[in-house]
Protein backbone atom coordinates (compact mmCIF):
# COMPACT_ATOMS: atom_id res chain seq x y z
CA UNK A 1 40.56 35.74 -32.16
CA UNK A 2 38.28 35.18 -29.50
CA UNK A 3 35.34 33.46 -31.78
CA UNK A 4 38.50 31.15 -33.14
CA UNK A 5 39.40 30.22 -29.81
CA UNK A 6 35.57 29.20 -28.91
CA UNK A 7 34.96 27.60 -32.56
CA UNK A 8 38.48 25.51 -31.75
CA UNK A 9 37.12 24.64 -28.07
CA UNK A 10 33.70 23.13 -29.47
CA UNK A 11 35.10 21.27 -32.43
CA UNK A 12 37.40 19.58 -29.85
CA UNK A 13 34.60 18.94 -27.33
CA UNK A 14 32.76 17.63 -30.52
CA UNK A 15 35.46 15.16 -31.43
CA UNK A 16 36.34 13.85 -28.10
CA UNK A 17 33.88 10.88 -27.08
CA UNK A 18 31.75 11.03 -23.72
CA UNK A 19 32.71 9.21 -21.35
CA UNK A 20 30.57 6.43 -20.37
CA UNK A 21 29.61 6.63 -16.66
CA UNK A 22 31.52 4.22 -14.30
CA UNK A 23 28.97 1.45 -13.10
CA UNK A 24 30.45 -1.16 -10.83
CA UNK A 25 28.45 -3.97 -8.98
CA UNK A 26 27.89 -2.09 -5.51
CA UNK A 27 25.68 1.04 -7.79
CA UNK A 28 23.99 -1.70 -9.82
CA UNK A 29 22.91 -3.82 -6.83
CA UNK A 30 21.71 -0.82 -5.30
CA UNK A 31 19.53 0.69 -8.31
CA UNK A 32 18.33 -2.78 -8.79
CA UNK A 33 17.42 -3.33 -5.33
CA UNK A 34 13.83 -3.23 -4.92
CA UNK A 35 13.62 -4.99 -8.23
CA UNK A 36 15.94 -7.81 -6.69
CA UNK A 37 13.62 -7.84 -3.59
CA UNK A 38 10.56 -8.48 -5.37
CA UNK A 39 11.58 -11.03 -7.70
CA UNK A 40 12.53 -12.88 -4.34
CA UNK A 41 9.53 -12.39 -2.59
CA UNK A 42 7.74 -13.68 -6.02
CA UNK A 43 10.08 -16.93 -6.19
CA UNK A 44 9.07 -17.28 -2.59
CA UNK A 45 5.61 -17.30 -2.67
CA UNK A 46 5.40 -19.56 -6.20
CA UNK A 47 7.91 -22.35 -4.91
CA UNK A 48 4.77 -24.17 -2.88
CA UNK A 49 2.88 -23.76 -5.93
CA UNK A 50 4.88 -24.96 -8.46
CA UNK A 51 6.05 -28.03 -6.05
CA UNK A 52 2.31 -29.10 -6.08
CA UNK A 53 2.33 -28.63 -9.64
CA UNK A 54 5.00 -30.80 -10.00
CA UNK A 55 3.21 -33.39 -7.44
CA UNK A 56 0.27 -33.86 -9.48
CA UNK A 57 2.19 -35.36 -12.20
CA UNK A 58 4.07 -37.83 -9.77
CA UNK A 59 3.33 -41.67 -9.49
CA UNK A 60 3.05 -42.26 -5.78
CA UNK A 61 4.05 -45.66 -4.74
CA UNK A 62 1.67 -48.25 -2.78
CA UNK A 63 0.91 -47.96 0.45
CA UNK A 64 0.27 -50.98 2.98
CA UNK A 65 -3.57 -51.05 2.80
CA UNK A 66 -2.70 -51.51 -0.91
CA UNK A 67 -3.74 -47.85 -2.10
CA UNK A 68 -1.38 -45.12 -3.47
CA UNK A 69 -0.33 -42.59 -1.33
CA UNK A 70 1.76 -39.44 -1.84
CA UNK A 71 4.98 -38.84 -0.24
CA UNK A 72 6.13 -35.89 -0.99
CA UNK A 73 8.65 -36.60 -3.32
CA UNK A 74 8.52 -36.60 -7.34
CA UNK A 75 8.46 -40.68 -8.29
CA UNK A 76 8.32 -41.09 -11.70
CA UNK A 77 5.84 -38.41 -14.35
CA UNK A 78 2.38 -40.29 -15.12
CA UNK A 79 -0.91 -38.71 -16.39
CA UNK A 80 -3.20 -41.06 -14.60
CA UNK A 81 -3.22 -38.32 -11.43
CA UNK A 82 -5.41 -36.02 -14.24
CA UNK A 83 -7.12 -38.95 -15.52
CA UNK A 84 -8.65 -40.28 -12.28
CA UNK A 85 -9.26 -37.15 -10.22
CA UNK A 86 -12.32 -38.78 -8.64
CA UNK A 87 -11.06 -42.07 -8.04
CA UNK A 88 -10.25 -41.35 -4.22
CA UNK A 89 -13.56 -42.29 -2.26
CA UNK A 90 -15.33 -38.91 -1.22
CA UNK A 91 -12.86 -36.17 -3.26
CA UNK A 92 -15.11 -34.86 -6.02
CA UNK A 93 -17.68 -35.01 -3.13
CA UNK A 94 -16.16 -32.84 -0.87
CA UNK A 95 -15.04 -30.46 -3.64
CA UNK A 96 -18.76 -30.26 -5.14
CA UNK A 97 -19.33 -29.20 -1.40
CA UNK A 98 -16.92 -26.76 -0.82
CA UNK A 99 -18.03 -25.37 -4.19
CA UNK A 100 -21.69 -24.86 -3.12
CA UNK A 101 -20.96 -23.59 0.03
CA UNK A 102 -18.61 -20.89 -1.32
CA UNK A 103 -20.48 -19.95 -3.58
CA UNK A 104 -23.93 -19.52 -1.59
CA UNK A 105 -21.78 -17.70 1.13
CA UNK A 106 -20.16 -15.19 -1.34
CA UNK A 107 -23.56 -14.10 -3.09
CA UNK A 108 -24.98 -13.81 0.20
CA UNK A 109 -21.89 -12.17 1.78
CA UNK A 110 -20.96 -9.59 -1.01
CA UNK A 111 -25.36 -8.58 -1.00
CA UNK A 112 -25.22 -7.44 2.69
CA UNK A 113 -21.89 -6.20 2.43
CA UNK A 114 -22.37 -3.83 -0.23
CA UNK A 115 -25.41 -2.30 1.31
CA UNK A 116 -23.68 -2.25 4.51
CA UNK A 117 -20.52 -0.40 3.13
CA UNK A 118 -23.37 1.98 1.23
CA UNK A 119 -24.45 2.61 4.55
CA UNK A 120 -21.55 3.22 6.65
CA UNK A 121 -20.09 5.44 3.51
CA UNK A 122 -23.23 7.76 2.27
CA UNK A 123 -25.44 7.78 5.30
CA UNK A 124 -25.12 9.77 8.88
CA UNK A 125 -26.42 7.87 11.73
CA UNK A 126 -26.34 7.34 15.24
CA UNK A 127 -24.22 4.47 16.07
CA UNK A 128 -21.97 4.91 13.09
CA UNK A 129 -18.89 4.74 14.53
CA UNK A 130 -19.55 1.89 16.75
CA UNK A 131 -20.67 0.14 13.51
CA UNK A 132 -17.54 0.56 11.96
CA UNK A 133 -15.56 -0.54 15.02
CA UNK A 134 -17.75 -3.75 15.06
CA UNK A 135 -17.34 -4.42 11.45
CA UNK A 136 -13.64 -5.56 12.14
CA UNK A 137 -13.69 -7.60 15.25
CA UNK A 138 -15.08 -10.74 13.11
CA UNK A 139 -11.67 -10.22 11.26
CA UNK A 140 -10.04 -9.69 14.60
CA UNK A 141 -11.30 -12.63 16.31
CA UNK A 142 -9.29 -15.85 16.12
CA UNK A 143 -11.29 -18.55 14.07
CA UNK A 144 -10.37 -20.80 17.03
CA UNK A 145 -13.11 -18.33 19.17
CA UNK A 146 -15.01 -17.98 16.36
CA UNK A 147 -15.99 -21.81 15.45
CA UNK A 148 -16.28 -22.69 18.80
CA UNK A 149 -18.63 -19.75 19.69
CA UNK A 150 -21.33 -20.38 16.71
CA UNK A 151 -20.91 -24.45 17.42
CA UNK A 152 -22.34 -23.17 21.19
CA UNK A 153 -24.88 -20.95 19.94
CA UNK A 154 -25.87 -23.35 17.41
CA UNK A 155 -26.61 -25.78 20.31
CA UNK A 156 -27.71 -23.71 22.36
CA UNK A 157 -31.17 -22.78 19.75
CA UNK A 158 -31.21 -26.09 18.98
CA UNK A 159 -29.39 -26.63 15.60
CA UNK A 160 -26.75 -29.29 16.62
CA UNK A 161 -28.97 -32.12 15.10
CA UNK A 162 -28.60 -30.37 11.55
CA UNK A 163 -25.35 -29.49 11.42
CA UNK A 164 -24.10 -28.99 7.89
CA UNK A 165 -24.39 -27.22 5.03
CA UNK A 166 -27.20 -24.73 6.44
CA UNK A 167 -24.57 -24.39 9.33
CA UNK A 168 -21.09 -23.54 7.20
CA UNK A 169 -22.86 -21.08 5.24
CA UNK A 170 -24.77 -19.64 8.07
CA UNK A 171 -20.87 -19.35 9.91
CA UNK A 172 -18.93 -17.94 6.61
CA UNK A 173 -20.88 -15.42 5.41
CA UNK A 174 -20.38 -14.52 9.39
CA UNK A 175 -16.41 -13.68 9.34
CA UNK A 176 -16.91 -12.81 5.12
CA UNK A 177 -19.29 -9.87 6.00
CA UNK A 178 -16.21 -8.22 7.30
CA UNK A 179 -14.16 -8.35 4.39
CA UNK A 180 -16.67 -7.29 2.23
CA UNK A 181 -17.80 -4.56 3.99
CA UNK A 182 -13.96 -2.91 4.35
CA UNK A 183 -13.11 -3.75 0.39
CA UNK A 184 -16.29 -1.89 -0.71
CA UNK A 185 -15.98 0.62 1.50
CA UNK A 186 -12.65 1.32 0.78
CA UNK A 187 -13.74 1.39 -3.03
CA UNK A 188 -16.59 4.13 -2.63
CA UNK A 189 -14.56 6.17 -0.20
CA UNK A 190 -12.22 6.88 -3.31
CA UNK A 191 -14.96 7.43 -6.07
CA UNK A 192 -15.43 11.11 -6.90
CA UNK A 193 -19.20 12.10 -5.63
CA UNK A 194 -18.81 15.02 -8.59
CA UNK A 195 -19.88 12.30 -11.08
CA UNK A 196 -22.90 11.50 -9.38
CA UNK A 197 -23.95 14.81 -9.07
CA UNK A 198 -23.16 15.54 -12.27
CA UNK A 199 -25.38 13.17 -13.70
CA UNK A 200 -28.51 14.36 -11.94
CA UNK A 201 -27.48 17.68 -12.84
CA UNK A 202 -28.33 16.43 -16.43
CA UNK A 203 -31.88 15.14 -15.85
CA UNK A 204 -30.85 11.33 -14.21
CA UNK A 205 -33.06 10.05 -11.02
CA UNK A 206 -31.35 8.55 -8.18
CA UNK A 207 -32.27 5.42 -10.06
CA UNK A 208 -30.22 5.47 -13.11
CA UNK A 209 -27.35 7.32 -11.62
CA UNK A 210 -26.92 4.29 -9.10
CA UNK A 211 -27.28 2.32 -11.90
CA UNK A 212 -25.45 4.22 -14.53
CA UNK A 213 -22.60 5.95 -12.13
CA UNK A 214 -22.01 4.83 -9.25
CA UNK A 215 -22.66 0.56 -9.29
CA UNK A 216 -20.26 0.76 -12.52
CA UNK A 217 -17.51 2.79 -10.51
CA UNK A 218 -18.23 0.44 -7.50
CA UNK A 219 -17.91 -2.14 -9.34
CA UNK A 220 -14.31 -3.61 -9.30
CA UNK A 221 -14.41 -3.50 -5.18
CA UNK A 222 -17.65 -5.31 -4.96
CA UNK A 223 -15.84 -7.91 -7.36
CA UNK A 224 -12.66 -7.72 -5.16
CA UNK A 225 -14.72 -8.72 -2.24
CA UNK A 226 -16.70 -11.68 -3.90
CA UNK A 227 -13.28 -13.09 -4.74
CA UNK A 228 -11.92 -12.81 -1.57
CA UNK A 229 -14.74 -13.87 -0.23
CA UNK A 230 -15.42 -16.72 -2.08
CA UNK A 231 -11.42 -17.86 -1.85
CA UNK A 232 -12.00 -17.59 2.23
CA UNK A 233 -14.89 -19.70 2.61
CA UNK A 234 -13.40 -22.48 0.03
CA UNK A 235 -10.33 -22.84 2.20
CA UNK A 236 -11.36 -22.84 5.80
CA UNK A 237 -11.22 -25.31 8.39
CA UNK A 238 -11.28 -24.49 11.48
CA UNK A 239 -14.71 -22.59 11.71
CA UNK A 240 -16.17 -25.54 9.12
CA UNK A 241 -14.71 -27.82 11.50
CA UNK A 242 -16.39 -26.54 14.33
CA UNK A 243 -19.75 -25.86 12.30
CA UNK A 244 -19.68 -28.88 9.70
CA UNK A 245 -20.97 -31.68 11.53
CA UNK A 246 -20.58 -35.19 9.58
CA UNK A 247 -20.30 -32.97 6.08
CA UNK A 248 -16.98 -32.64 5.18
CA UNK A 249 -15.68 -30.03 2.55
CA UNK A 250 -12.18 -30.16 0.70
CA UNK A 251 -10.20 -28.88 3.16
CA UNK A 252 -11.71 -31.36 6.03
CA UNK A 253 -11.52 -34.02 3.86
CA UNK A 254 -7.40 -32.88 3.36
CA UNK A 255 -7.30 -33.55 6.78
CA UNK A 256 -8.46 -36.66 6.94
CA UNK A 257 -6.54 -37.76 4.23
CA UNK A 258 -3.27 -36.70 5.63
CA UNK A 259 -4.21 -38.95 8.59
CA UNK A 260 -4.27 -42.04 6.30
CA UNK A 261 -3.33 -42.44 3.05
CA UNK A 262 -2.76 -39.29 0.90
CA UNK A 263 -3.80 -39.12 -2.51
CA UNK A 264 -2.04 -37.79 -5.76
CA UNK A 265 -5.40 -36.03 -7.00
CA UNK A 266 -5.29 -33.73 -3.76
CA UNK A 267 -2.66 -31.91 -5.80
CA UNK A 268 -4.28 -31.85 -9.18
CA UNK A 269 -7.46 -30.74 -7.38
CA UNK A 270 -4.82 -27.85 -5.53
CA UNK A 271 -3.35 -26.89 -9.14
CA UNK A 272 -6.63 -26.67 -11.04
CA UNK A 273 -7.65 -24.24 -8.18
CA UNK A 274 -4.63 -22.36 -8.95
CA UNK A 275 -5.02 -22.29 -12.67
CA UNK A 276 -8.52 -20.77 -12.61
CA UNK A 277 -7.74 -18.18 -10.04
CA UNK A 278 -5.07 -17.20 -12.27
CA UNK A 279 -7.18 -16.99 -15.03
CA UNK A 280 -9.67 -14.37 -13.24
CA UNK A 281 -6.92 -12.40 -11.84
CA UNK A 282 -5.79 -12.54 -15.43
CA UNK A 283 -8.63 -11.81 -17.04
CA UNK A 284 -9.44 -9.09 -14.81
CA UNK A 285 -5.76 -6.95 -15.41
CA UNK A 286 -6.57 -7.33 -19.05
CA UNK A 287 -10.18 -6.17 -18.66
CA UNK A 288 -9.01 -3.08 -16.66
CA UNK A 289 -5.81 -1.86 -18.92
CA UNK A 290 -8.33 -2.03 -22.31
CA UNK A 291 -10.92 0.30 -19.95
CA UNK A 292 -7.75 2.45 -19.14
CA UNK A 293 -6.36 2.78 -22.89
CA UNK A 294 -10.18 3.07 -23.70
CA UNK A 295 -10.67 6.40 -21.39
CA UNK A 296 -7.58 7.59 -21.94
């Protein structure tokens, strides 16, 4: 009687439906929350981007000393921003500049900065600490201090008659160093040293583990820090201002533009920037899930 009881129990527990859990707004929001939050944040950050987006597609009218000159607002959709990038007198210029010093600063920047993370991270020395300390005051410092400090010392051994592009570089890889030094360090601090020793447990010099172990593991820091490096020095102004002397770079010449007439093609020059920093950030997530699904 007992087993009909229990066999009557379960096929009525059986033919009943569950219940579907009560979900009203207030639970949702709050599962959702974080999620809500970020997609915020995200909109946030993109809504300056996608208004100079829209920009470089806008027909500014003319201004009074007869050239066209941006006001903000969307006009009318035209192609000719795209078509005549270097029509502004100077633009393609000071971008070819900015280019070259960037990219002298970065190689030069993410070279000492490697070693010097190597350094600090693998080697015992006196001074060690102090080094460290002293590797994060240039990122401490306001650029304000900074610029006008090299312009001084700059005059002071006698390099105010060539200031330029010897100068810039000479003043970025200065505040770069920093970042460098604390991505890569931060990168070889989490590698596991049981590789390395692993691989001259089977017969590998110091030699071709470096080269084999531990620059491939190091790897994606050192890049990290060349492309922060390189997207530092490219923006700046108020060190290159300081340090630039009659040269002017993309964002100096930005400046100057704002004080007079303010062309179109600053924000197709702004949105092409974006688009290929988008691509190596995108290029690099792909890269590292394949290497991911590879090893795993």
């Amino acid at each position: 009687m007992a087993t009909d009881v229990q066999d009557r129990t379960a096929t009525e527990s059986r033919a009943q439906p569950a219940r579907p859990p009560r979900r009203n707004l207030a639970r949702w929001f709050s599962d959702h929350l974080v999620l809500l939050i970020g997609i915020l944040v995200l909109v946030y950050m993109f809504v300056p981007i996608g208004y100079i987006f829209a920009l470089s597609f806008s027909q500014p009218p003319a201004s009074a000393t007869g050239h066209t000159s941006a006001t903000g607002q969307f006009e009318s959709f035209t192609w000719g921003n795209w078509t005549s990038i270097c029509d502004p007198e100077g633009l393609c210029d000071s971008v070819k500049l900015s280019l070259e010093v960037s990219i002298t600063a970065t190689v030069i920047a993410t070279i000492l900065g490697t070693l010097m993370a190597f350094a600090l991270v693998r080697h015992s020395f006196r001074g060690r600490g102090v080094s460290n300390l002293l590797v994060f005051l240039p990122m401490a410092t306001p650029e304000v201090v900074m610029g006008s400090s090299l312009l001084a010392m700059f005059v002071a051994v006698g390099m105010d008659s060539i200031l330029g592009f010897t100068t810039i570089v000479i003043a970025h890889v200065l505040f770069c160093l920093s970042f460098v030094v604390v991505t890569v360090k931060a990168r070889l601090q989490g590698m596991d040293s049981r590789l390395e020793q692993a691989a001259m447990d089977l017969y590998a010099n110091e030699w071709q583990t470096f080269r084999l172990i531990t620059l491939p593991l190091a790897m994606p820091g050192i890049v990290a820090a060349a492309l922060l490096s390189f997207s530092l020095s490219f923006d700046d102004f108020i060190v290159t201002n300081f340090t630039a002397g009659q040269s002017v770079t993309f964002p100096l010449y930005i400046y100057g533009a704002k004080l007079k007439d303010f062309p179109a093609q600053l924000f197709v020059v702004g949105t092409i920037m974006f688009l290929i920093s988008f691509v190596f950030v995108t290029a690099g997530e792909i890269y590292r899930r394949r290497r991911v699904r590879a090893w795993s």
